[in-house]
PDB file of N, CA and C in Angstrom:
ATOM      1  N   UNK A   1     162.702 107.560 188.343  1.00  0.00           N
ATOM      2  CA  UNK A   1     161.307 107.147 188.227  1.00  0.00           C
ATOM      3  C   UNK A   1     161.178 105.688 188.654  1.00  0.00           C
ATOM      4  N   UNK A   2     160.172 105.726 189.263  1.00  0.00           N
ATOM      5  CA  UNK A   2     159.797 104.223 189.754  1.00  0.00           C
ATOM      6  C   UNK A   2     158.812 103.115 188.736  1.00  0.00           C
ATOM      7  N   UNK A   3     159.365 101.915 188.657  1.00  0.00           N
ATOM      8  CA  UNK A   3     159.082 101.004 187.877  1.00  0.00           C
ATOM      9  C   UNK A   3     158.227 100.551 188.418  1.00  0.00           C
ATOM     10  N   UNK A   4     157.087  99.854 188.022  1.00  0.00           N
ATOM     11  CA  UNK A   4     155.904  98.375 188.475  1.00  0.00           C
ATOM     12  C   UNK A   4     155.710  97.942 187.166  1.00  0.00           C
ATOM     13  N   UNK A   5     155.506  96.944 187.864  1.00  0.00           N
ATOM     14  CA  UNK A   5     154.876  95.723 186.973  1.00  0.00           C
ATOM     15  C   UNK A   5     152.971  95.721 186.979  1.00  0.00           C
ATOM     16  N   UNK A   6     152.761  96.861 187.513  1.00  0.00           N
ATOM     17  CA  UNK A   6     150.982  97.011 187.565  1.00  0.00           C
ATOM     18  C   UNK A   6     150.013  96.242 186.539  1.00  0.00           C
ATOM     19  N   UNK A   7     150.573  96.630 185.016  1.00  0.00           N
ATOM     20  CA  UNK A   7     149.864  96.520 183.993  1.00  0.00           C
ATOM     21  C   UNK A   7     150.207  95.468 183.836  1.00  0.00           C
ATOM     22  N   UNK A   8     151.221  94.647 183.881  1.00  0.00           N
ATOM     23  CA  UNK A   8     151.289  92.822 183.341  1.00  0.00           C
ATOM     24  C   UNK A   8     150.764  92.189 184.592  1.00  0.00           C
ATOM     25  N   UNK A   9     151.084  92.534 185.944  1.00  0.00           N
ATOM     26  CA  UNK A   9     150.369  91.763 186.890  1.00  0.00           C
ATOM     27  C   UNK A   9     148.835  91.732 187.032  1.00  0.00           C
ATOM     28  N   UNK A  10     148.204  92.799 186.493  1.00  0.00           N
ATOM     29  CA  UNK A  10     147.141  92.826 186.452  1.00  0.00           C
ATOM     30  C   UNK A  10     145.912  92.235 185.083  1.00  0.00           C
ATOM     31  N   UNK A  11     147.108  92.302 184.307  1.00  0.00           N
ATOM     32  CA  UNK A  11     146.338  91.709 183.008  1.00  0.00           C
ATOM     33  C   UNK A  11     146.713  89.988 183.328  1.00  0.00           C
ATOM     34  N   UNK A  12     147.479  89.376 184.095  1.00  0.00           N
ATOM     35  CA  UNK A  12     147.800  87.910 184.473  1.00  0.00           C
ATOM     36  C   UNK A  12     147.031  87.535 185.353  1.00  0.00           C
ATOM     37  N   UNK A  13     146.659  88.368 186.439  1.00  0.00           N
ATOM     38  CA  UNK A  13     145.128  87.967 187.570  1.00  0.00           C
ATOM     39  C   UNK A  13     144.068  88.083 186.847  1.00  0.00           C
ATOM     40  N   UNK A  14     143.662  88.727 185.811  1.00  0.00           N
ATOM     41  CA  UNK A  14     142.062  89.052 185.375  1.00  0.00           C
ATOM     42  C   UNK A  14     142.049  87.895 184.335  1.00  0.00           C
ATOM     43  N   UNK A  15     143.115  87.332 183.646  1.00  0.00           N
ATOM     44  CA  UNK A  15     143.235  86.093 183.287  1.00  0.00           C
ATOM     45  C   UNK A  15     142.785  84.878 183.912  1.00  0.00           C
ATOM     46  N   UNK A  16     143.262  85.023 185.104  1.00  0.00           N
ATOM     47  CA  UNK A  16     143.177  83.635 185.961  1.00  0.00           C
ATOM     48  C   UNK A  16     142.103  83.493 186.431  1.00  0.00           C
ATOM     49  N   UNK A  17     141.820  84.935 186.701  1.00  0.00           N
ATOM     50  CA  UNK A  17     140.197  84.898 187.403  1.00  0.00           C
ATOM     51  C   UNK A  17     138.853  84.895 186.410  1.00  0.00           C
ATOM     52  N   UNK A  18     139.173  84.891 184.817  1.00  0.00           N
ATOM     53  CA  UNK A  18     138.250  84.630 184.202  1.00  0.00           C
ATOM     54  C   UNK A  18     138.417  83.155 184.091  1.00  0.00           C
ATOM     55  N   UNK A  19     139.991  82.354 184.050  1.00  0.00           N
ATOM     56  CA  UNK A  19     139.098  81.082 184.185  1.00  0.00           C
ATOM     57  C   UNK A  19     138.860  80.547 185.394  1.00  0.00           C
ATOM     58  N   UNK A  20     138.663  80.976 186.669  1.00  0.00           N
ATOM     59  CA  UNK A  20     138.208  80.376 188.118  1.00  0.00           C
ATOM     60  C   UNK A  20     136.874  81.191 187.333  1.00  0.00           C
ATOM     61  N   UNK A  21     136.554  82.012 186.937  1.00  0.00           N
ATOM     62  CA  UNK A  21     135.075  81.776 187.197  1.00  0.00           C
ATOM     63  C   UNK A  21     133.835  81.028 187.265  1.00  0.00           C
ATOM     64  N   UNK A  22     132.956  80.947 188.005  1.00  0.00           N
ATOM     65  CA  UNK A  22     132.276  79.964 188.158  1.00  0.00           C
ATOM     66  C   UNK A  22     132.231  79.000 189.301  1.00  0.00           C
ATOM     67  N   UNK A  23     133.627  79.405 190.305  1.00  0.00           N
ATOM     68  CA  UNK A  23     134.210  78.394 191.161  1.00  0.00           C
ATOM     69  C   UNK A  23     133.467  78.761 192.674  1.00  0.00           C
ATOM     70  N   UNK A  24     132.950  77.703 193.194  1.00  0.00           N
ATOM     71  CA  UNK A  24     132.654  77.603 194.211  1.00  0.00           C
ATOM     72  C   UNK A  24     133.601  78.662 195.282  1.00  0.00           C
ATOM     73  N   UNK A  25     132.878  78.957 196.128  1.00  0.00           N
ATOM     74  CA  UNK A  25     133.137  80.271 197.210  1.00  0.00           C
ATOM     75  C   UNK A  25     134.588  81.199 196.922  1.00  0.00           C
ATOM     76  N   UNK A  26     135.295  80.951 197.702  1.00  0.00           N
ATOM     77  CA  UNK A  26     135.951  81.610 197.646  1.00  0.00           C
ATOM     78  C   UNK A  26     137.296  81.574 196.469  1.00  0.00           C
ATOM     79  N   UNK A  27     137.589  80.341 195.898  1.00  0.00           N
ATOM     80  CA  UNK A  27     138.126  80.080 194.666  1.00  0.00           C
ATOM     81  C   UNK A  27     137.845  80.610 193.541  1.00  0.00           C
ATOM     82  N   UNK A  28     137.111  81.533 193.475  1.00  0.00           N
ATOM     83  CA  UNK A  28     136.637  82.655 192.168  1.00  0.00           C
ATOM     84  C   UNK A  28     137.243  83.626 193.092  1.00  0.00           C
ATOM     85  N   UNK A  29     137.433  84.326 193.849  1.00  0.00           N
ATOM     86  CA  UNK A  29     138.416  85.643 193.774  1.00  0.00           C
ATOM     87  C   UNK A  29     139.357  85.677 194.895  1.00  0.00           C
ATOM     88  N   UNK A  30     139.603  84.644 195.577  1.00  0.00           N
ATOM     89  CA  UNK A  30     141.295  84.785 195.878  1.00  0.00           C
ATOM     90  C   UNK A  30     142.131  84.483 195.463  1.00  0.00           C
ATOM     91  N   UNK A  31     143.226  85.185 194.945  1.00  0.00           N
ATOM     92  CA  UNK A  31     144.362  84.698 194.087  1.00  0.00           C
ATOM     93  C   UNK A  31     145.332  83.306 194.451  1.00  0.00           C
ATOM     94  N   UNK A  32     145.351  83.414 195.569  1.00  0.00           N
ATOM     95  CA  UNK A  32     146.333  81.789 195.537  1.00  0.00           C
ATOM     96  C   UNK A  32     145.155  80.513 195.823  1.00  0.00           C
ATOM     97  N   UNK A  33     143.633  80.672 195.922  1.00  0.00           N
ATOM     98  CA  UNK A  33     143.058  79.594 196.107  1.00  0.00           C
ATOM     99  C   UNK A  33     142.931  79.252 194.478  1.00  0.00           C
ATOM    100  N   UNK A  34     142.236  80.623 193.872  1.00  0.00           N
ATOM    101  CA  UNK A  34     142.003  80.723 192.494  1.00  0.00           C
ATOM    102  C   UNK A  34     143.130  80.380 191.268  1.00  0.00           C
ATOM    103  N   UNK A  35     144.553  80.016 191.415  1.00  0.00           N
ATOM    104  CA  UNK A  35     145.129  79.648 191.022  1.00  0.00           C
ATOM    105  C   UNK A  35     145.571  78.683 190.900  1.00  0.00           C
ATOM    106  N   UNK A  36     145.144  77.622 192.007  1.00  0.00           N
ATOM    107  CA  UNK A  36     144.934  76.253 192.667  1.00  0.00           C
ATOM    108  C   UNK A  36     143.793  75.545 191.673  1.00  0.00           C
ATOM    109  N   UNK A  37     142.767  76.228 191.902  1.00  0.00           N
ATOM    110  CA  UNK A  37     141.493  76.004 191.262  1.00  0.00           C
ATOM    111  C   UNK A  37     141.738  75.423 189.737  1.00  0.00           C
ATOM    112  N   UNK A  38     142.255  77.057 189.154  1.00  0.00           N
ATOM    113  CA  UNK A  38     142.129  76.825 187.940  1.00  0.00           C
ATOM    114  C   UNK A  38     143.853  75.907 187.322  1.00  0.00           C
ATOM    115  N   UNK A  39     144.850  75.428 187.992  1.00  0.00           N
ATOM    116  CA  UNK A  39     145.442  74.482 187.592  1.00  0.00           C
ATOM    117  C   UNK A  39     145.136  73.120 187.702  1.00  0.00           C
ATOM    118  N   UNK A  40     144.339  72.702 189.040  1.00  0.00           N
ATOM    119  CA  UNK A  40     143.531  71.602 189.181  1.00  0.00           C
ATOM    120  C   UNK A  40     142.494  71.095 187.824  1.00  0.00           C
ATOM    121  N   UNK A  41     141.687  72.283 187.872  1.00  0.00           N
ATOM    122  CA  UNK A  41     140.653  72.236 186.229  1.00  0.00           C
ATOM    123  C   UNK A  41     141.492  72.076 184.900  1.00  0.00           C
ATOM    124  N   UNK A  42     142.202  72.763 184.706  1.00  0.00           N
ATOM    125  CA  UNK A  42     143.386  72.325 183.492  1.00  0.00           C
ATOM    126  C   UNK A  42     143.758  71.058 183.225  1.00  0.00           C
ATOM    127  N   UNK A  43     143.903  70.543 184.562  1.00  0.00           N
ATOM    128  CA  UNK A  43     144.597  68.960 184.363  1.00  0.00           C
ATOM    129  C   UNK A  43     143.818  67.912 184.092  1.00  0.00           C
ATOM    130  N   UNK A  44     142.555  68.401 184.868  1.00  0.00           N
ATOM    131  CA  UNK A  44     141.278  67.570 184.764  1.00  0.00           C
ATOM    132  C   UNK A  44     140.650  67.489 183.127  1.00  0.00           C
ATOM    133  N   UNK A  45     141.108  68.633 182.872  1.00  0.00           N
ATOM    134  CA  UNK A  45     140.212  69.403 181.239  1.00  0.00           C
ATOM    135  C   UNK A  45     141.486  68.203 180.434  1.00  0.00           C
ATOM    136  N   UNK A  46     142.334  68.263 180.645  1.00  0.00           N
ATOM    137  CA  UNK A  46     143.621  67.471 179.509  1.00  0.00           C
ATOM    138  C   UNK A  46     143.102  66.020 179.430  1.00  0.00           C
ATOM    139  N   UNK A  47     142.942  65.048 180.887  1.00  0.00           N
ATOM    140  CA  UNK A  47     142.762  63.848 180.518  1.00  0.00           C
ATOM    141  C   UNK A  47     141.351  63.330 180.546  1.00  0.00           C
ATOM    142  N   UNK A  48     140.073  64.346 180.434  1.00  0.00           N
ATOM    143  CA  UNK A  48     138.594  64.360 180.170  1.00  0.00           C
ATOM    144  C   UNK A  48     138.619  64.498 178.380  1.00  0.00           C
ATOM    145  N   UNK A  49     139.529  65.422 178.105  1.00  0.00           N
ATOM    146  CA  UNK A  49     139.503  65.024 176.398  1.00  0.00           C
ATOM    147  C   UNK A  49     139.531  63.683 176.250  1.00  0.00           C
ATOM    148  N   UNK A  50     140.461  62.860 176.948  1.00  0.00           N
ATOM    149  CA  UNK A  50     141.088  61.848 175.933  1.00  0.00           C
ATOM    150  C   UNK A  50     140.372  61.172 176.217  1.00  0.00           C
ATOM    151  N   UNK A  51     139.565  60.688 177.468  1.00  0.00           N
ATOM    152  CA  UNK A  51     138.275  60.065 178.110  1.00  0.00           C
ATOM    153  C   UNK A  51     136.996  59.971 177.107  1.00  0.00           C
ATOM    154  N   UNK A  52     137.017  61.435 176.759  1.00  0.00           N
ATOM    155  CA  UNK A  52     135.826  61.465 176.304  1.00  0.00           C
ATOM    156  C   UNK A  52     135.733  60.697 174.502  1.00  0.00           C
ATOM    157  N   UNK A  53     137.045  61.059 174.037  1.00  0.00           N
ATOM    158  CA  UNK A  53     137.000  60.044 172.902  1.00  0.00           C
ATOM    159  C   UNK A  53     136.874  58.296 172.944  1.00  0.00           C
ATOM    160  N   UNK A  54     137.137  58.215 174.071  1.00  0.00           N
ATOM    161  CA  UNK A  54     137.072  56.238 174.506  1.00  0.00           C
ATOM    162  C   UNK A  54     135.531  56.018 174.679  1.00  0.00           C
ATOM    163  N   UNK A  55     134.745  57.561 175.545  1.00  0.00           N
ATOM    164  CA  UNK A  55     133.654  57.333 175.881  1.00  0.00           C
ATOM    165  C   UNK A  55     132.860  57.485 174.822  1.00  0.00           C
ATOM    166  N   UNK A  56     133.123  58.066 173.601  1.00  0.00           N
ATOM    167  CA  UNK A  56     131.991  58.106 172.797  1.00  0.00           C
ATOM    168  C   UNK A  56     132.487  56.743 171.563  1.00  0.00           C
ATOM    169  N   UNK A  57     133.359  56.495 171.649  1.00  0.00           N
ATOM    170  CA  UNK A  57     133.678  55.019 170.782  1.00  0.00           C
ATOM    171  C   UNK A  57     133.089  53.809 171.604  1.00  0.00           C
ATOM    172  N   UNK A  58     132.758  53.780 172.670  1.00  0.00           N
ATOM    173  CA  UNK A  58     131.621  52.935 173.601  1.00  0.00           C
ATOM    174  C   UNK A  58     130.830  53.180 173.010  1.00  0.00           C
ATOM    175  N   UNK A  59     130.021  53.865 173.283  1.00  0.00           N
ATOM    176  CA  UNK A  59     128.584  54.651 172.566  1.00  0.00           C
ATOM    177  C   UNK A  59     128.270  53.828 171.211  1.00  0.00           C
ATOM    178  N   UNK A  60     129.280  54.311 170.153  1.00  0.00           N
ATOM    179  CA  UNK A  60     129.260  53.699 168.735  1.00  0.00           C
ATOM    180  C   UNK A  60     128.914  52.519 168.981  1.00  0.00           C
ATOM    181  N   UNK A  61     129.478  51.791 169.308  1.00  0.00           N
ATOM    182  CA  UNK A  61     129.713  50.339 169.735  1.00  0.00           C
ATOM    183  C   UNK A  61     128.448  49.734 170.360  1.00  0.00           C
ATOM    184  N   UNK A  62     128.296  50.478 170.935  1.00  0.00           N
ATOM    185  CA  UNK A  62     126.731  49.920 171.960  1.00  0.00           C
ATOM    186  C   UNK A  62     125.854  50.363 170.996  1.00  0.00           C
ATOM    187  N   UNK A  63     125.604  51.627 170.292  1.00  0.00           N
ATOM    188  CA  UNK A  63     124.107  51.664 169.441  1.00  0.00           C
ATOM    189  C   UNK A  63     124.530  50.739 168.578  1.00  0.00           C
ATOM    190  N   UNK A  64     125.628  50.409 167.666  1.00  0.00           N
ATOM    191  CA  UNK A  64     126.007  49.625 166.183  1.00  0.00           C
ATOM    192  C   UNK A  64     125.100  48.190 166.981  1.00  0.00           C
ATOM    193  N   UNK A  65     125.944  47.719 168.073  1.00  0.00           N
ATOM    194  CA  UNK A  65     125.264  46.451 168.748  1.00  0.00           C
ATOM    195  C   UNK A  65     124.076  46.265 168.584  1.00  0.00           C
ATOM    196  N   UNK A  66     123.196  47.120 169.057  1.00  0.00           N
ATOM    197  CA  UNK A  66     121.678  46.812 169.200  1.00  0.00           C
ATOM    198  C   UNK A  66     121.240  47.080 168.022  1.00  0.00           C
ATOM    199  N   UNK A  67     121.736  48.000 166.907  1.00  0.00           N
ATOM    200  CA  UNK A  67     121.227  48.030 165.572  1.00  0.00           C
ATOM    201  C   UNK A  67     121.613  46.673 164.536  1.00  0.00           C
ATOM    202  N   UNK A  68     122.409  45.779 165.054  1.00  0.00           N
ATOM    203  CA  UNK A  68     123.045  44.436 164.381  1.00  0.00           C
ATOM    204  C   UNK A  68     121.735  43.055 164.987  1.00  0.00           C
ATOM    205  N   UNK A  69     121.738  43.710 166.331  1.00  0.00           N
ATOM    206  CA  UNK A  69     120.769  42.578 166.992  1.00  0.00           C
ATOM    207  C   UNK A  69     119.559  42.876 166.325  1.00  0.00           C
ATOM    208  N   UNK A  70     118.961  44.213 166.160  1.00  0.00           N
ATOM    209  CA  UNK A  70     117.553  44.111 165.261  1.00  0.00           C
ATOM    210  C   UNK A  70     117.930  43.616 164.113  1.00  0.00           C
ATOM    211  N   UNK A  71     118.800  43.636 163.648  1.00  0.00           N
ATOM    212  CA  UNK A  71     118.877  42.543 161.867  1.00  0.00           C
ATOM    213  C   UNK A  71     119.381  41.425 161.971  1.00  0.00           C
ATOM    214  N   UNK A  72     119.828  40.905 163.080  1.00  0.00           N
ATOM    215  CA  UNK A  72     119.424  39.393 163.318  1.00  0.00           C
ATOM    216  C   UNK A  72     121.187  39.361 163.259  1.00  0.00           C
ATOM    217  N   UNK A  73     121.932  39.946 163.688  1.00  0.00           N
ATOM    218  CA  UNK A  73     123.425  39.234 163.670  1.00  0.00           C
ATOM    219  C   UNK A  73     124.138  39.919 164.812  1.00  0.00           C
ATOM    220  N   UNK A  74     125.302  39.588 165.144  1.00  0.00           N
ATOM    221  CA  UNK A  74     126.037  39.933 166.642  1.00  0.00           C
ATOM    222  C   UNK A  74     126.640  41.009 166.296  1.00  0.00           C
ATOM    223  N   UNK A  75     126.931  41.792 166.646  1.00  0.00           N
ATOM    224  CA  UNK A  75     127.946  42.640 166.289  1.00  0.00           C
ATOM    225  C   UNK A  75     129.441  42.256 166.030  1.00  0.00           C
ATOM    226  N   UNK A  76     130.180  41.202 166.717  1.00  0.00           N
ATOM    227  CA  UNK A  76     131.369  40.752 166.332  1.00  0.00           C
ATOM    228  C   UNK A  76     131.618  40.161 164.549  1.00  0.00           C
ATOM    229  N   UNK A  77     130.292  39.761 164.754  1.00  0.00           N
ATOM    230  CA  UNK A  77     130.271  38.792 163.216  1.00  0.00           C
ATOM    231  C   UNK A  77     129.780  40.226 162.199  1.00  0.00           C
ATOM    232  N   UNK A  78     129.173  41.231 162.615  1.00  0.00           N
ATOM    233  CA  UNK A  78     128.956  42.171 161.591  1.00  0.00           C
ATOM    234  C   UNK A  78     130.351  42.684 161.255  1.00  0.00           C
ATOM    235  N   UNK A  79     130.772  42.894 162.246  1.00  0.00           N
ATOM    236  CA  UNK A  79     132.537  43.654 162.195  1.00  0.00           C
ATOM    237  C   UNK A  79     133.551  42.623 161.074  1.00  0.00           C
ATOM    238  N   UNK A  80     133.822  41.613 161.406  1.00  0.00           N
ATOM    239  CA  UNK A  80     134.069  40.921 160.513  1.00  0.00           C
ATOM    240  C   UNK A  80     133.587  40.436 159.433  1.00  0.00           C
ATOM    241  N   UNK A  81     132.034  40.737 159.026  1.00  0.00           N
ATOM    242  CA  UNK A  81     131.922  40.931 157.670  1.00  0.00           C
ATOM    243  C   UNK A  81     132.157  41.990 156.872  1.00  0.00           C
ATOM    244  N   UNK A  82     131.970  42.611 157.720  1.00  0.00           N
ATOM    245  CA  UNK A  82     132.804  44.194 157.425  1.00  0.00           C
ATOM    246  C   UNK A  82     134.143  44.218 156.400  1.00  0.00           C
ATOM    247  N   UNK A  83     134.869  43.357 157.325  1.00  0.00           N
ATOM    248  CA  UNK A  83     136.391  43.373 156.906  1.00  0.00           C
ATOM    249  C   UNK A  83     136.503  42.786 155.784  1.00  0.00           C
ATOM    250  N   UNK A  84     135.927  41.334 155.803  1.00  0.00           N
ATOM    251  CA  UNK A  84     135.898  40.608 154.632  1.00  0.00           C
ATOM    252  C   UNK A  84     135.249  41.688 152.924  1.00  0.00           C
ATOM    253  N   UNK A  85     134.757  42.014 153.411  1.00  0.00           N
ATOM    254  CA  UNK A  85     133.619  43.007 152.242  1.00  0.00           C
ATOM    255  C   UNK A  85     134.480  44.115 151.962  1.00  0.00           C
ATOM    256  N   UNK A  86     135.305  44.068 152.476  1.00  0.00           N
ATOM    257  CA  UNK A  86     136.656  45.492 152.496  1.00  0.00           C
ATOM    258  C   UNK A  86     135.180  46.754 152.391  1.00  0.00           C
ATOM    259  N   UNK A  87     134.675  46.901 153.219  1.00  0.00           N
ATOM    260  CA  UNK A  87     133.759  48.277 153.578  1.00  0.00           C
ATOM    261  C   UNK A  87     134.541  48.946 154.705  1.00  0.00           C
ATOM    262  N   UNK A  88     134.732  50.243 154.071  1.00  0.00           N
ATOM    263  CA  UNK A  88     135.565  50.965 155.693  1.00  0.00           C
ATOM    264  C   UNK A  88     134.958  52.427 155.771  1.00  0.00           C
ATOM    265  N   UNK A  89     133.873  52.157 156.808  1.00  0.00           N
ATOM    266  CA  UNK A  89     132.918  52.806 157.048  1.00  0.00           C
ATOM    267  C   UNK A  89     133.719  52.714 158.822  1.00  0.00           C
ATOM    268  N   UNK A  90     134.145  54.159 159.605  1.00  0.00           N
ATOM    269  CA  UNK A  90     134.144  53.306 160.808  1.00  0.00           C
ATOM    270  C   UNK A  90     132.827  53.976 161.574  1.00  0.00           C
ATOM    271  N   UNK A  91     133.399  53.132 162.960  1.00  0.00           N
ATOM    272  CA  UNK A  91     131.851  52.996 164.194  1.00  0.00           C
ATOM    273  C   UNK A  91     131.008  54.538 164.083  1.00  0.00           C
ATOM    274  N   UNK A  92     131.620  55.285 164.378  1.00  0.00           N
ATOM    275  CA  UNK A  92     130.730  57.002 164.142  1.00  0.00           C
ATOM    276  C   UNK A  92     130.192  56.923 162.777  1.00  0.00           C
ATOM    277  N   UNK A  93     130.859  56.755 161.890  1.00  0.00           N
ATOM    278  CA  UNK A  93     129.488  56.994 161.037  1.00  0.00           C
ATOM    279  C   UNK A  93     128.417  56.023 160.356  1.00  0.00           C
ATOM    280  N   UNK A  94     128.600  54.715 160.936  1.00  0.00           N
ATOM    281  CA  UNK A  94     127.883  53.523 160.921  1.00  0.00           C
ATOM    282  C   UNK A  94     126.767  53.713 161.595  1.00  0.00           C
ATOM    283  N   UNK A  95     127.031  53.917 162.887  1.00  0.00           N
ATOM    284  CA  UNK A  95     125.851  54.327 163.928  1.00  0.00           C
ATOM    285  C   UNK A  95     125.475  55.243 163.906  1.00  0.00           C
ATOM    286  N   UNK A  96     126.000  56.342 163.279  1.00  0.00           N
ATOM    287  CA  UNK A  96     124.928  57.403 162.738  1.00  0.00           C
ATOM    288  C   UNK A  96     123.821  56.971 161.755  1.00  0.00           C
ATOM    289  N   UNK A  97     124.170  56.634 160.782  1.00  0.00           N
ATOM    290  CA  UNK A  97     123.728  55.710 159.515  1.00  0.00           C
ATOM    291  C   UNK A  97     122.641  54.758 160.295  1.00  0.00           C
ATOM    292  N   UNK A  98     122.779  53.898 161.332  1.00  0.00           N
ATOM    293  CA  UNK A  98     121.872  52.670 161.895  1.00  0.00           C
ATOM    294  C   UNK A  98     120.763  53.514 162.827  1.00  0.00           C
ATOM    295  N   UNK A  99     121.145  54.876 163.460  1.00  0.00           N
ATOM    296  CA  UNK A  99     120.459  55.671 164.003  1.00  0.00           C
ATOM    297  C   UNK A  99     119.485  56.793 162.991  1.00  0.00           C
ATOM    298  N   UNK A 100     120.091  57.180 162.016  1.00  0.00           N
ATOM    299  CA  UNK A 100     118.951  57.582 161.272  1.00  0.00           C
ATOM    300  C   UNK A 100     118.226  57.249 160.037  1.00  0.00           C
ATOM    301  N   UNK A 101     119.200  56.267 159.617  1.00  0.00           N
ATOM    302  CA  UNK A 101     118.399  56.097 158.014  1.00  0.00           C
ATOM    303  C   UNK A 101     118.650  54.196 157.922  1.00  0.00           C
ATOM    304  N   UNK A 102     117.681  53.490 158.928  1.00  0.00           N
ATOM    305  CA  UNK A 102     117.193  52.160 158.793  1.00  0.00           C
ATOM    306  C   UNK A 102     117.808  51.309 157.900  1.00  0.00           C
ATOM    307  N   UNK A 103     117.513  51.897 156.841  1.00  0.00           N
ATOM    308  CA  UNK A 103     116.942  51.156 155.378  1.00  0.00           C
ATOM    309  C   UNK A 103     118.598  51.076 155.111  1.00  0.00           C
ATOM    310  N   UNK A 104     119.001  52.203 154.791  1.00  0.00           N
ATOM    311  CA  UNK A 104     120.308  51.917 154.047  1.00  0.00           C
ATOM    312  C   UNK A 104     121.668  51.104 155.275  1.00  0.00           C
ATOM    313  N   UNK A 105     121.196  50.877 156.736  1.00  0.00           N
ATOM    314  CA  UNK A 105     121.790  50.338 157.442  1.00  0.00           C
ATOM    315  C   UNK A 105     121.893  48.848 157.057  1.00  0.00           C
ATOM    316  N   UNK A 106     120.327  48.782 156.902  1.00  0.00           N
ATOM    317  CA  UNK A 106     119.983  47.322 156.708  1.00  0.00           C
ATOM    318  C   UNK A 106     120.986  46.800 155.349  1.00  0.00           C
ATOM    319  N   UNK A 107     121.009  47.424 154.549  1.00  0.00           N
ATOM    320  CA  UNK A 107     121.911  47.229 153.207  1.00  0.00           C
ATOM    321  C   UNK A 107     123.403  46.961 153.830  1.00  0.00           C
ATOM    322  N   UNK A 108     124.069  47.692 154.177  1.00  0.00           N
ATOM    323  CA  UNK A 108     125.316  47.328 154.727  1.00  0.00           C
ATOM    324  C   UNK A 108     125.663  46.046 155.859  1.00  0.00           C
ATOM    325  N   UNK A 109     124.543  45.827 156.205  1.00  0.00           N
ATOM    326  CA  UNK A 109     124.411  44.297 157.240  1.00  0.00           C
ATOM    327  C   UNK A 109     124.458  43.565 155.895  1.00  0.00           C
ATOM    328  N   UNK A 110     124.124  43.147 154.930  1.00  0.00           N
ATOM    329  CA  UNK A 110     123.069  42.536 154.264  1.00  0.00           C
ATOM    330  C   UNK A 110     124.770  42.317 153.690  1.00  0.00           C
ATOM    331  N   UNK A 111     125.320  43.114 153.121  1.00  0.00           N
ATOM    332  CA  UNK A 111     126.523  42.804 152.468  1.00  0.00           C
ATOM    333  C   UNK A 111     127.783  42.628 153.414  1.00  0.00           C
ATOM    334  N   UNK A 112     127.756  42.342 154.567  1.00  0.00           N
ATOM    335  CA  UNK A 112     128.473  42.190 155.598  1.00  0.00           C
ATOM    336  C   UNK A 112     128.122  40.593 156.145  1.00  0.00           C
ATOM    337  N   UNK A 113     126.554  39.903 155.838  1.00  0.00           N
ATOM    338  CA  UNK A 113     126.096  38.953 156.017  1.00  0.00           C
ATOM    339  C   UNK A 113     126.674  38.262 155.007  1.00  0.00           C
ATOM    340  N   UNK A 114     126.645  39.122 153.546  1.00  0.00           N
ATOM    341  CA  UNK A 114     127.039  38.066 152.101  1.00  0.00           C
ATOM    342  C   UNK A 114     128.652  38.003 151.979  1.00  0.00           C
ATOM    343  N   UNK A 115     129.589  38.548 152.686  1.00  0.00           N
ATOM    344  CA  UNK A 115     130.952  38.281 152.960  1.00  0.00           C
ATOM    345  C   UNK A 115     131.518  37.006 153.760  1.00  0.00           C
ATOM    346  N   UNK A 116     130.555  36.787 154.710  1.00  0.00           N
ATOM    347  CA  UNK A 116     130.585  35.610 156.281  1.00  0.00           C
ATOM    348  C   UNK A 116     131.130  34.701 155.104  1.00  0.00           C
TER     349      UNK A 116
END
């Protein structure tokens, strides 16, 4: 009796080709472009994670900023009242906090001002 590999080769292409899907022309269903494709995207997908955590700790940083400048202090000098006040709140949920609820932002400047 004759052997193949039918059923694993075929369950390893319908793999690959669900993740090329989506791919411009012919890289969604030829197997050696589509395998190209989707190792290229893999590699891209690995160091866009780590990107994207630097890029949203910018973010923090830039709203905390402009929420320090409406209460009248720099952001460097808020950070270091910070420290002094031993408050360890970090940047994500500060600027969440300065983005939705004002009032109690303003409180944490206020005791970050009375540390300086």
């Amino acid at each position: 009796m004759r052997v193949t590999n039918s059923v694993a080769r075929h369950k390893r292409k319908k793999r690959l080709f669900k993740l090329a899907k989506g791919a411009y022309g012919d890289r969604k269903n030829h197997l050696r472009q589509a395998m190209d494709h989707v190792q290229k995207a893999l590699s891209y997908q690995f160091v866009h994670r780590k990107l994207f955590k630097r890029n949203m700790r910018r973010l923090w940083t830039v709203r905390l900023n402009a929420a320090c400048r409406m209460q009248g202090i720099s952001y460097s000098k808020f950070i270091d009242g910070l420290k002094r006040a031993k408050v360890e709140l970090d940047r994500k949920v500060m600027a969440d906090i300065a983005f939705r609820d004002p009032a109690c932002f303003a409180e944490i400047v206020k005791s970050a001002k009375q540390a300086l």
